[in-house]
N, C-alpha and C. Protein backbone atom coordinates (compact mmCIF):
# COMPACT_ATOMS: atom_id res chain seq x y z
N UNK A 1 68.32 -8.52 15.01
CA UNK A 1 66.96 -8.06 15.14
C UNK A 1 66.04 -9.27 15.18
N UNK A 2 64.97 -9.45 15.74
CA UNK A 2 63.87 -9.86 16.12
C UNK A 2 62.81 -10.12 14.97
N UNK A 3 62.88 -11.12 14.35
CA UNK A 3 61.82 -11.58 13.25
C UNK A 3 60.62 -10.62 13.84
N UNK A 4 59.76 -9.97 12.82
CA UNK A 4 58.64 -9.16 12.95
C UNK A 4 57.47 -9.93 12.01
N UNK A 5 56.47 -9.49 12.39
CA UNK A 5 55.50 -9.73 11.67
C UNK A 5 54.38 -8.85 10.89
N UNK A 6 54.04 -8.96 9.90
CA UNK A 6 53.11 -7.89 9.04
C UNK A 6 52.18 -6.53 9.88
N UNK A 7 51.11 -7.47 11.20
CA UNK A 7 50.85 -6.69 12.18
C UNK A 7 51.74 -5.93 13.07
N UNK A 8 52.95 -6.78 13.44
CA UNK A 8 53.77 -5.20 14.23
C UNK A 8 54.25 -4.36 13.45
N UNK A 9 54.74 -4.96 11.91
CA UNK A 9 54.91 -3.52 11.57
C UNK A 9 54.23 -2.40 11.32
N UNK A 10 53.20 -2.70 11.29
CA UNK A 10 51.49 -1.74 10.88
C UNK A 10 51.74 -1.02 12.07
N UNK A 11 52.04 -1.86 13.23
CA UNK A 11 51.38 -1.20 14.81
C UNK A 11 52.75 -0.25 15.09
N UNK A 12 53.79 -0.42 14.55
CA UNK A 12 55.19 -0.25 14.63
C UNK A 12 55.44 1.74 14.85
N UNK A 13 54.37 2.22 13.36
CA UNK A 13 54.39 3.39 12.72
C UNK A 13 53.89 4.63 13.80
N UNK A 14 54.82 5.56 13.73
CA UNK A 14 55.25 7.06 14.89
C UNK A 14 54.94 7.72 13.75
N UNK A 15 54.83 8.26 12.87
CA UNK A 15 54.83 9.50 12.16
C UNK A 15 53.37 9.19 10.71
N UNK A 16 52.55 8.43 11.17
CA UNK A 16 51.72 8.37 9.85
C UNK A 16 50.56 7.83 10.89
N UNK A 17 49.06 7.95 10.17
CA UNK A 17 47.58 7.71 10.91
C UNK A 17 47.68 6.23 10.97
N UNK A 18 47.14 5.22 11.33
CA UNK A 18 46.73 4.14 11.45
C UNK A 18 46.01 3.76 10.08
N UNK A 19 45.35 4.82 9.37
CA UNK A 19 44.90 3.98 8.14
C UNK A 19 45.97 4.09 7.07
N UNK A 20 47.02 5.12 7.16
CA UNK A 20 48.24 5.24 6.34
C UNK A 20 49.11 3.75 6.68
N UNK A 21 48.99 4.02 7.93
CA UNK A 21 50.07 2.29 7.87
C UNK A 21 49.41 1.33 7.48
N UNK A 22 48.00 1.03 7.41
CA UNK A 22 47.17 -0.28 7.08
C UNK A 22 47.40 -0.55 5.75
N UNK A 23 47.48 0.70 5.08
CA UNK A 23 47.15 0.50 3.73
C UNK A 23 48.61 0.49 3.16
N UNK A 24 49.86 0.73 3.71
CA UNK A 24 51.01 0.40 3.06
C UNK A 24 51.95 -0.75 2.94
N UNK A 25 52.47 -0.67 1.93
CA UNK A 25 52.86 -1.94 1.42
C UNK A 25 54.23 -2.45 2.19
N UNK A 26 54.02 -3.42 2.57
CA UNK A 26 55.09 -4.37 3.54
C UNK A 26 55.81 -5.62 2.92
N UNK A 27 56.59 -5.82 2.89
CA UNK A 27 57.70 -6.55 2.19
C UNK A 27 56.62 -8.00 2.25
N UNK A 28 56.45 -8.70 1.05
CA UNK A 28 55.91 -10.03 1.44
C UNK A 28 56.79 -11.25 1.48
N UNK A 29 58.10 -10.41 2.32
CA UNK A 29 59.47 -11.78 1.97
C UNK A 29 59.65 -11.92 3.23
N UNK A 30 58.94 -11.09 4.74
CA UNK A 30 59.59 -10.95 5.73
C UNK A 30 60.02 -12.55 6.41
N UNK A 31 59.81 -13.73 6.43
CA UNK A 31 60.03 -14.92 6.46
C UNK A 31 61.51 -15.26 5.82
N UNK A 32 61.65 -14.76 4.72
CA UNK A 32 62.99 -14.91 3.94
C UNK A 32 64.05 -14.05 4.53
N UNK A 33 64.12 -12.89 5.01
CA UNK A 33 64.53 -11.55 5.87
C UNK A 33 65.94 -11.68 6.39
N UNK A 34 67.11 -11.40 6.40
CA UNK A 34 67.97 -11.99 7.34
C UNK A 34 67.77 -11.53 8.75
N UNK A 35 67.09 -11.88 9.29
CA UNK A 35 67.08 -11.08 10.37
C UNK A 35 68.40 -11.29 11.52
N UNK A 36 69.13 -11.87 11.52
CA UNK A 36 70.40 -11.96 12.47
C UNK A 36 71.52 -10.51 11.99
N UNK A 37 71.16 -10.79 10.44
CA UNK A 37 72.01 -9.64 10.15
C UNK A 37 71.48 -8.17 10.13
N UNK A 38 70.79 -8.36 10.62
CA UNK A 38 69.49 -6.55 10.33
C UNK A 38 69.64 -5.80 12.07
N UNK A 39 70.23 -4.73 11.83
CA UNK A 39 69.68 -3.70 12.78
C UNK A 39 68.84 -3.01 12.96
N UNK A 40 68.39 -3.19 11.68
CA UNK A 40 66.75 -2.06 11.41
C UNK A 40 66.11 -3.02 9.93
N UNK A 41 65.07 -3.08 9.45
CA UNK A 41 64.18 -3.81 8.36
C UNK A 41 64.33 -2.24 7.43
N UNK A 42 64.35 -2.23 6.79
CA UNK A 42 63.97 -1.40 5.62
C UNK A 42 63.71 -1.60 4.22
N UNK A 43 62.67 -1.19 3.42
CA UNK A 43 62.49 -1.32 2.05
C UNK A 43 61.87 -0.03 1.39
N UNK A 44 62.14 0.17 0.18
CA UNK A 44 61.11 0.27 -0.71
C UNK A 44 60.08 0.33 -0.96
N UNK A 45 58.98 0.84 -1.24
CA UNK A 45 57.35 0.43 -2.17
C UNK A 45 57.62 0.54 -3.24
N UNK A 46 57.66 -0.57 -3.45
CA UNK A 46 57.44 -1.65 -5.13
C UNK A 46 56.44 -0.44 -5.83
N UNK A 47 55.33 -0.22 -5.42
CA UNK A 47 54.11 0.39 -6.06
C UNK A 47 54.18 1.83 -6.23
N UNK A 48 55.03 2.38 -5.07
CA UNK A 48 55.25 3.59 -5.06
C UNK A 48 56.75 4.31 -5.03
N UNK A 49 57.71 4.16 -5.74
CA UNK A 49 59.07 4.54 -5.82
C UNK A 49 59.58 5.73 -5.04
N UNK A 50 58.65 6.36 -4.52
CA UNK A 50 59.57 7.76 -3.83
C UNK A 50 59.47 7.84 -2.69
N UNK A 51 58.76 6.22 -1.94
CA UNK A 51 58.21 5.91 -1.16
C UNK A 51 58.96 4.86 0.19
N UNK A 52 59.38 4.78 0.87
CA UNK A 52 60.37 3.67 1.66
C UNK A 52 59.88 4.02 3.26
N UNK A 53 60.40 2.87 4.07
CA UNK A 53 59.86 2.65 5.41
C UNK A 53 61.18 2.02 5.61
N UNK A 54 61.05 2.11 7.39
CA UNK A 54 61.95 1.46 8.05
C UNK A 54 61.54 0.95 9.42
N UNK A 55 61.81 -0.27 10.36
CA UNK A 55 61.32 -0.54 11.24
C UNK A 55 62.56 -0.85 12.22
N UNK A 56 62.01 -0.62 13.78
CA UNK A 56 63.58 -1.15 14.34
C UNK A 56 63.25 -1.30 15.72
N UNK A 57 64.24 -1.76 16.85
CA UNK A 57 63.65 -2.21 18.00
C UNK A 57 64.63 -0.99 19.03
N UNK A 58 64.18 0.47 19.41
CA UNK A 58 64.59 0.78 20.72
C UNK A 58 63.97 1.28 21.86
N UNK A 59 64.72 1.00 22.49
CA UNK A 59 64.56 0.81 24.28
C UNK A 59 63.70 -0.10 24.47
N UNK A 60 63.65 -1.80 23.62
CA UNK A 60 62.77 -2.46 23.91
C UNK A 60 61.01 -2.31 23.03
N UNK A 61 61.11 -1.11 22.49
CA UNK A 61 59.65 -0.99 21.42
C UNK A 61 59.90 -0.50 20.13
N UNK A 62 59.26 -1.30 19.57
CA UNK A 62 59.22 -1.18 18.23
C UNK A 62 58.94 0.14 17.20
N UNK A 63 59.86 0.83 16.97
CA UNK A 63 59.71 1.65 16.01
C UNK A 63 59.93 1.79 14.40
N UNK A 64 58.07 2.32 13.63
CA UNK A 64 58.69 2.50 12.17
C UNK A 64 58.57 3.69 11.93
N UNK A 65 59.29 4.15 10.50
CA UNK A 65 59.13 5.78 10.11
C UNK A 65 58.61 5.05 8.51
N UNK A 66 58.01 6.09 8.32
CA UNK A 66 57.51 6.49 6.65
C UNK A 66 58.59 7.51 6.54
N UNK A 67 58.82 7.21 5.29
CA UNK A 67 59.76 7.79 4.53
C UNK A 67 59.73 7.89 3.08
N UNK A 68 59.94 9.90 2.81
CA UNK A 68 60.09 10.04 1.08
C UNK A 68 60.94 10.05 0.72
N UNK A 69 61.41 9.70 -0.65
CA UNK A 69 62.59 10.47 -1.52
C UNK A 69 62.14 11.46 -2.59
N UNK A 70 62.75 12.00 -3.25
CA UNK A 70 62.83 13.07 -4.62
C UNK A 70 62.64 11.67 -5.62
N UNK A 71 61.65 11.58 -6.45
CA UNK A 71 61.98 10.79 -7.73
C UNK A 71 62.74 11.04 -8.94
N UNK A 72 62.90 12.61 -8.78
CA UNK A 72 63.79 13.61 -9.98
C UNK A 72 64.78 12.76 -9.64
N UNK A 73 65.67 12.51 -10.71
CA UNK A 73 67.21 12.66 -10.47
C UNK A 73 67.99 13.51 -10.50
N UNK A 74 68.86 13.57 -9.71
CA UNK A 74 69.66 15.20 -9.91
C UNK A 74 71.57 14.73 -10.09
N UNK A 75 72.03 15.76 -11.08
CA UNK A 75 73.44 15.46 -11.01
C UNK A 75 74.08 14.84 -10.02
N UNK A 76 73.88 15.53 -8.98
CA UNK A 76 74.92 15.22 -7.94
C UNK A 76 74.93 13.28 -7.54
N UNK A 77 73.58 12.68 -8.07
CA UNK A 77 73.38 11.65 -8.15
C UNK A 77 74.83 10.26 -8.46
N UNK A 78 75.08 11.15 -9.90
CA UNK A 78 75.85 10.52 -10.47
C UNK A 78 77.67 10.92 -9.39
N UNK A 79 77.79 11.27 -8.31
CA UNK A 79 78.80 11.27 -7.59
C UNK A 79 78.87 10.36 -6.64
N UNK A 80 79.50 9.84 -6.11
CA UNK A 80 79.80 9.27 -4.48
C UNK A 80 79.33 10.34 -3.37
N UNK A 81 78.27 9.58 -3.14
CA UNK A 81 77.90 10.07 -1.83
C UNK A 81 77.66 9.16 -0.50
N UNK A 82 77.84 9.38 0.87
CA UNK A 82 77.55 9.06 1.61
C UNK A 82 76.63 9.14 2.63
N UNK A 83 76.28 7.70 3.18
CA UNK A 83 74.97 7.60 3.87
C UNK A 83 74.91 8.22 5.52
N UNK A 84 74.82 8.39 5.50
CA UNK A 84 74.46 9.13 7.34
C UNK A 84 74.18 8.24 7.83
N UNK A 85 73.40 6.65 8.09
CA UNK A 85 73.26 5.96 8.99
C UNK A 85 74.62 4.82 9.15
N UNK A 86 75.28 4.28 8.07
CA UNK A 86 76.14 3.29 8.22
C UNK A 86 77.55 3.96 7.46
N UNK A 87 77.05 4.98 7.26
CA UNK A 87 78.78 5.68 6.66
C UNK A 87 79.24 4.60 5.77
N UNK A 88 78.65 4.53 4.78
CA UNK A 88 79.45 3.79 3.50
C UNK A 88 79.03 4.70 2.49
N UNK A 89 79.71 4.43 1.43
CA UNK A 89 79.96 5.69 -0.03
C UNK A 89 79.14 4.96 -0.98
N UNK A 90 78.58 5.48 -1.92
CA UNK A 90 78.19 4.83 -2.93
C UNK A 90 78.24 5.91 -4.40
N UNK A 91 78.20 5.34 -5.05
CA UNK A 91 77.95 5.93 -6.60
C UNK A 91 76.35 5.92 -7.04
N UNK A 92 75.74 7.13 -6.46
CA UNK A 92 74.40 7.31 -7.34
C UNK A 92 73.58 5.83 -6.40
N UNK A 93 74.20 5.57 -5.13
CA UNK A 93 73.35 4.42 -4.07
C UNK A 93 73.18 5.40 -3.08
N UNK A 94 72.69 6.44 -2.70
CA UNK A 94 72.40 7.25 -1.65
C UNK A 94 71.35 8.40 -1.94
N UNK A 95 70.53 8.21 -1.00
CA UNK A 95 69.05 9.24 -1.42
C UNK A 95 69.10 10.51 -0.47
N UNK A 96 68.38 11.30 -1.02
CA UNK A 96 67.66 12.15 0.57
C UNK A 96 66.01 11.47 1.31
N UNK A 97 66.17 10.62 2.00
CA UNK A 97 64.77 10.58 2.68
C UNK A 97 64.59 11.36 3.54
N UNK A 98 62.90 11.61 3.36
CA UNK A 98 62.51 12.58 4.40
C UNK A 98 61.57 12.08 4.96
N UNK A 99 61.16 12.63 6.06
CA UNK A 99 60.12 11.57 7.12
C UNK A 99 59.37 12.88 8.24
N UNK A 100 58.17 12.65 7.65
CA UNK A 100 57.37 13.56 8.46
C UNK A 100 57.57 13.61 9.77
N UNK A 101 57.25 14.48 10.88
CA UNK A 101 57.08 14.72 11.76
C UNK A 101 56.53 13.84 12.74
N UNK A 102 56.44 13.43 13.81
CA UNK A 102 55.49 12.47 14.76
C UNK A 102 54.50 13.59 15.24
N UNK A 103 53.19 13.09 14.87
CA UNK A 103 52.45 14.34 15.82
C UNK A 103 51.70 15.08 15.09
N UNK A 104 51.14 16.10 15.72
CA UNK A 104 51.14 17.47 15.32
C UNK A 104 52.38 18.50 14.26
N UNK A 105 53.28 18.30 14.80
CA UNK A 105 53.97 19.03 13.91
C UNK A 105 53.83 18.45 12.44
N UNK A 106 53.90 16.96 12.31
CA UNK A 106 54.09 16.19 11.11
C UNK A 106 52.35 16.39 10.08
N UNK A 107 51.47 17.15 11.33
CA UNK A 107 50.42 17.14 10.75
C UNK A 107 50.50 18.65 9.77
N UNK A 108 51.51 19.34 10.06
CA UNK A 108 51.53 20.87 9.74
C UNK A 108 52.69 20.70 8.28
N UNK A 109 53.20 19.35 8.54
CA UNK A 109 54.13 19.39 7.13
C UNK A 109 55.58 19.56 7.34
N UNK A 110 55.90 19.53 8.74
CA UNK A 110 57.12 19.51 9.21
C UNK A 110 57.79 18.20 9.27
N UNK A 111 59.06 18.29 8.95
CA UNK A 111 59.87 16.94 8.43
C UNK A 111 61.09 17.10 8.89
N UNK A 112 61.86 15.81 9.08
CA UNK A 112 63.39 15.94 8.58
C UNK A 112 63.98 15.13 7.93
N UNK A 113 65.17 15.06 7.86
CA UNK A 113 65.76 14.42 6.57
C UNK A 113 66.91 13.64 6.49
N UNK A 114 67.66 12.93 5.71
CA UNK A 114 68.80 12.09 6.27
C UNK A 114 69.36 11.70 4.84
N UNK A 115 70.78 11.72 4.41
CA UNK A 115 70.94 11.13 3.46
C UNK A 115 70.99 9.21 3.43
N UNK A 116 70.29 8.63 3.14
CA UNK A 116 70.58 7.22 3.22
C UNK A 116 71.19 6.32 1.95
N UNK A 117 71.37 4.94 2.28
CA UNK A 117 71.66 4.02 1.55
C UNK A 117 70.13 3.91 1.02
N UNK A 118 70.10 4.03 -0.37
CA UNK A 118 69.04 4.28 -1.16
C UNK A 118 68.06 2.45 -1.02
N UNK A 119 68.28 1.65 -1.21
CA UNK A 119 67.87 0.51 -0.54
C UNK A 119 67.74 0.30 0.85
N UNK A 120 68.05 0.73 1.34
CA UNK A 120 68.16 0.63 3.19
C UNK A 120 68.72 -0.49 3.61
N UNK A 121 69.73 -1.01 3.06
CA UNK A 121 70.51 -2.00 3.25
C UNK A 121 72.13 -1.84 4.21
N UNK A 122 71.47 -0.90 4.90
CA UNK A 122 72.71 -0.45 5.66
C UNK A 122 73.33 -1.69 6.21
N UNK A 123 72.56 -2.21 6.98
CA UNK A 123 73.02 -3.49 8.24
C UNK A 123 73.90 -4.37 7.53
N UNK A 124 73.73 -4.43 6.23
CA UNK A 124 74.46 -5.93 5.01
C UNK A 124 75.69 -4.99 4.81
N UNK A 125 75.91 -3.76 4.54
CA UNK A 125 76.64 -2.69 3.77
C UNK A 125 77.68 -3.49 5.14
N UNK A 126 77.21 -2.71 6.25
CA UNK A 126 78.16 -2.43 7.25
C UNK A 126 78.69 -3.78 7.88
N UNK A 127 78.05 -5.18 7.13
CA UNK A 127 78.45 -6.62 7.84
C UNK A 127 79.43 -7.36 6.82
N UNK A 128 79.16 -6.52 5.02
CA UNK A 128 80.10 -7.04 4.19
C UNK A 128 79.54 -8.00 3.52
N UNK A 129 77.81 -8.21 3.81
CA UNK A 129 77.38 -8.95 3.33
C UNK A 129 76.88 -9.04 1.64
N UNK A 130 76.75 -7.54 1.42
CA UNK A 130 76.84 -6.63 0.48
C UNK A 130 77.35 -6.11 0.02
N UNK A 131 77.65 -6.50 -1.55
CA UNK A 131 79.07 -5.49 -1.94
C UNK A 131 79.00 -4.44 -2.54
N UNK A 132 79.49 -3.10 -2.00
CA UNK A 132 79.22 -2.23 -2.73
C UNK A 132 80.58 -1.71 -3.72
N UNK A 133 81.13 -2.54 -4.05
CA UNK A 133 82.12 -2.46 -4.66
C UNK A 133 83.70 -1.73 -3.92
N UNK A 134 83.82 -0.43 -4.51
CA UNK A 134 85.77 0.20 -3.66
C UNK A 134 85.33 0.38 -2.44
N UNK A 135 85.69 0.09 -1.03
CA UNK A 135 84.89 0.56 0.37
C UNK A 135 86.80 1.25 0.10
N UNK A 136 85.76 2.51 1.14
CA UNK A 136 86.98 3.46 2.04
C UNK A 136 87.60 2.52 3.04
N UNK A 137 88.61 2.61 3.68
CA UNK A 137 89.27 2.00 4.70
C UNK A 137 89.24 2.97 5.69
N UNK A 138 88.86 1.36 6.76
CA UNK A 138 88.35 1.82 7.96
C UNK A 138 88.91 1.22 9.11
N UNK A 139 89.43 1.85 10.46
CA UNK A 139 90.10 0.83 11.23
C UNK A 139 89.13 0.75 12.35
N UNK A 140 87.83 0.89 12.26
CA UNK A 140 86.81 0.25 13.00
C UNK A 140 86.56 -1.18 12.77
N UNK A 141 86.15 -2.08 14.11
CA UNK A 141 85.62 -3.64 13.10
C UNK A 141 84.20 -3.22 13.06
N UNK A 142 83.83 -4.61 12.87
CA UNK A 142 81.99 -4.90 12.17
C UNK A 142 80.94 -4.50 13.32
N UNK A 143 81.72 -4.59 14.92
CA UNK A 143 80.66 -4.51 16.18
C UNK A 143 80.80 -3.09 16.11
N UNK A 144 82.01 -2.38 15.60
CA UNK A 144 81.78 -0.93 15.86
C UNK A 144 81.42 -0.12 15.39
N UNK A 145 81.06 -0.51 13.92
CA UNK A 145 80.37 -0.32 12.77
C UNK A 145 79.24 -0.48 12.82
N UNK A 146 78.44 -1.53 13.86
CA UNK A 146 77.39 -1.62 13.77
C UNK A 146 76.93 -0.94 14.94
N UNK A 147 77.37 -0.91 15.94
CA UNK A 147 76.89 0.35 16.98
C UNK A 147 77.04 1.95 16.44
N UNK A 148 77.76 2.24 15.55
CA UNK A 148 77.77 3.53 15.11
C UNK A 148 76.76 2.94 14.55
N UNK A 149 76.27 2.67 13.49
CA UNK A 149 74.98 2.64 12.45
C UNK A 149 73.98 2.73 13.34
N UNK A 150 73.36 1.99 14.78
CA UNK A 150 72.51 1.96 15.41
C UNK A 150 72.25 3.38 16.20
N UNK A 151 73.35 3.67 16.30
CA UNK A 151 73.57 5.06 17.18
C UNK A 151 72.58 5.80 16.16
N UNK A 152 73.28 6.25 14.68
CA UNK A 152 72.73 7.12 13.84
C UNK A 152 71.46 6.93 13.91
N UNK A 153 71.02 6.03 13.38
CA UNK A 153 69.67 5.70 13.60
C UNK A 153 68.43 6.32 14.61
N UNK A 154 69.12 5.53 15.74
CA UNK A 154 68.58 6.22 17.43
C UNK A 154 68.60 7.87 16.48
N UNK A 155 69.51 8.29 16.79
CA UNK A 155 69.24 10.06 16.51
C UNK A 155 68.34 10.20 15.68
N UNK A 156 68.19 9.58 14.82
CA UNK A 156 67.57 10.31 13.68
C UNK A 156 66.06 10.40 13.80
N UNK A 157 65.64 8.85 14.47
CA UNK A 157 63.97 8.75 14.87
C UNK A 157 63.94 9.32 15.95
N UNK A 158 64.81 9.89 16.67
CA UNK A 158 65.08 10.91 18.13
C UNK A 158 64.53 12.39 17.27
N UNK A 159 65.01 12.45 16.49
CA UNK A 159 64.85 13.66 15.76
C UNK A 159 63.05 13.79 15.03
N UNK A 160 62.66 12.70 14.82
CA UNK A 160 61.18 12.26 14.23
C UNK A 160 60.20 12.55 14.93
N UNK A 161 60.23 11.60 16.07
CA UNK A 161 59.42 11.59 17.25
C UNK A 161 60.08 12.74 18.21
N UNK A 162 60.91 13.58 18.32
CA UNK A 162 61.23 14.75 18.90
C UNK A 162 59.78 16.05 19.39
């Protein structure tokens, strides 16, 4: 991925107003970033915990989503679950984010949803750069791993901006 900067990611945002993206909080490490290893940027709000974004580059333009989680914890937490974008397992490392609508619909409260890697650290998960400790065995390599992860992705902001 393509080093970004504070302004494209503001300009980046499909599913939130222009003063929602101004005013949200953007990683102040993007300089530090791996970006060779990133298929998509994703974080957290530090300020706001139930709160996460993601940014990414297709068909050539830049797309971000706003994204919620549940702050409850719920049992099922404490199981292995898996992420829908990079298919790795985790123990109590996988959320439900949800991500408003693009549009009109998103203005009515319509959403969808995705289980993710609760950090959004998919791209490191799926390069090994990151350990998430027992991995399932897989007889895909790292390029095919990472085109499935990109694929998921594609669908899912296919599904956003839909």
């Amino acid at each position: 991925m393509k080093p970004l900067t504070e302004q494209e990611i503001r300009n980046a945002f499909v599913n939130c107003t222009k003063g929602e993206a101004s005013r949200l909080n953007v990683p102040r490490d993007l300089a530090e970033q791996p970006w060779d290893d990133l298929d998509f940027l994703g974080w957290r709000d530090h300020q706001a915990p139930d709160r996460a974004y993601l940014v990414t580059e297709l068909d050539g333009r830049r797309v971000a989503v706003a994204l919620r989680s549940s702050a409850a914890a719920s049992s099922w937490q404490a199981r292995r679950s898996m992420c829908s974008l990079c298919v790795t397992t985790h123990t109590g490392g996988v959320s439900l984010l949800v991500a408003p609508l693009a549009g009109k619909a998103g203005k009515q409260g319509n959403s969808v949803g995705a289980y993710m890697c609760s950090d959004l650290s998919c791209s490191l998960y799926v390069r090994g750069k990151k350990d998430i400790g027992t991995k399932l065995h897989e007889s895909l390599t790292v390029e095919e791993k990472v085109q499935r992860t990109v694929a998921n992705l594609a669908a899912f902001i296919a599904k956003v901006t839909a």
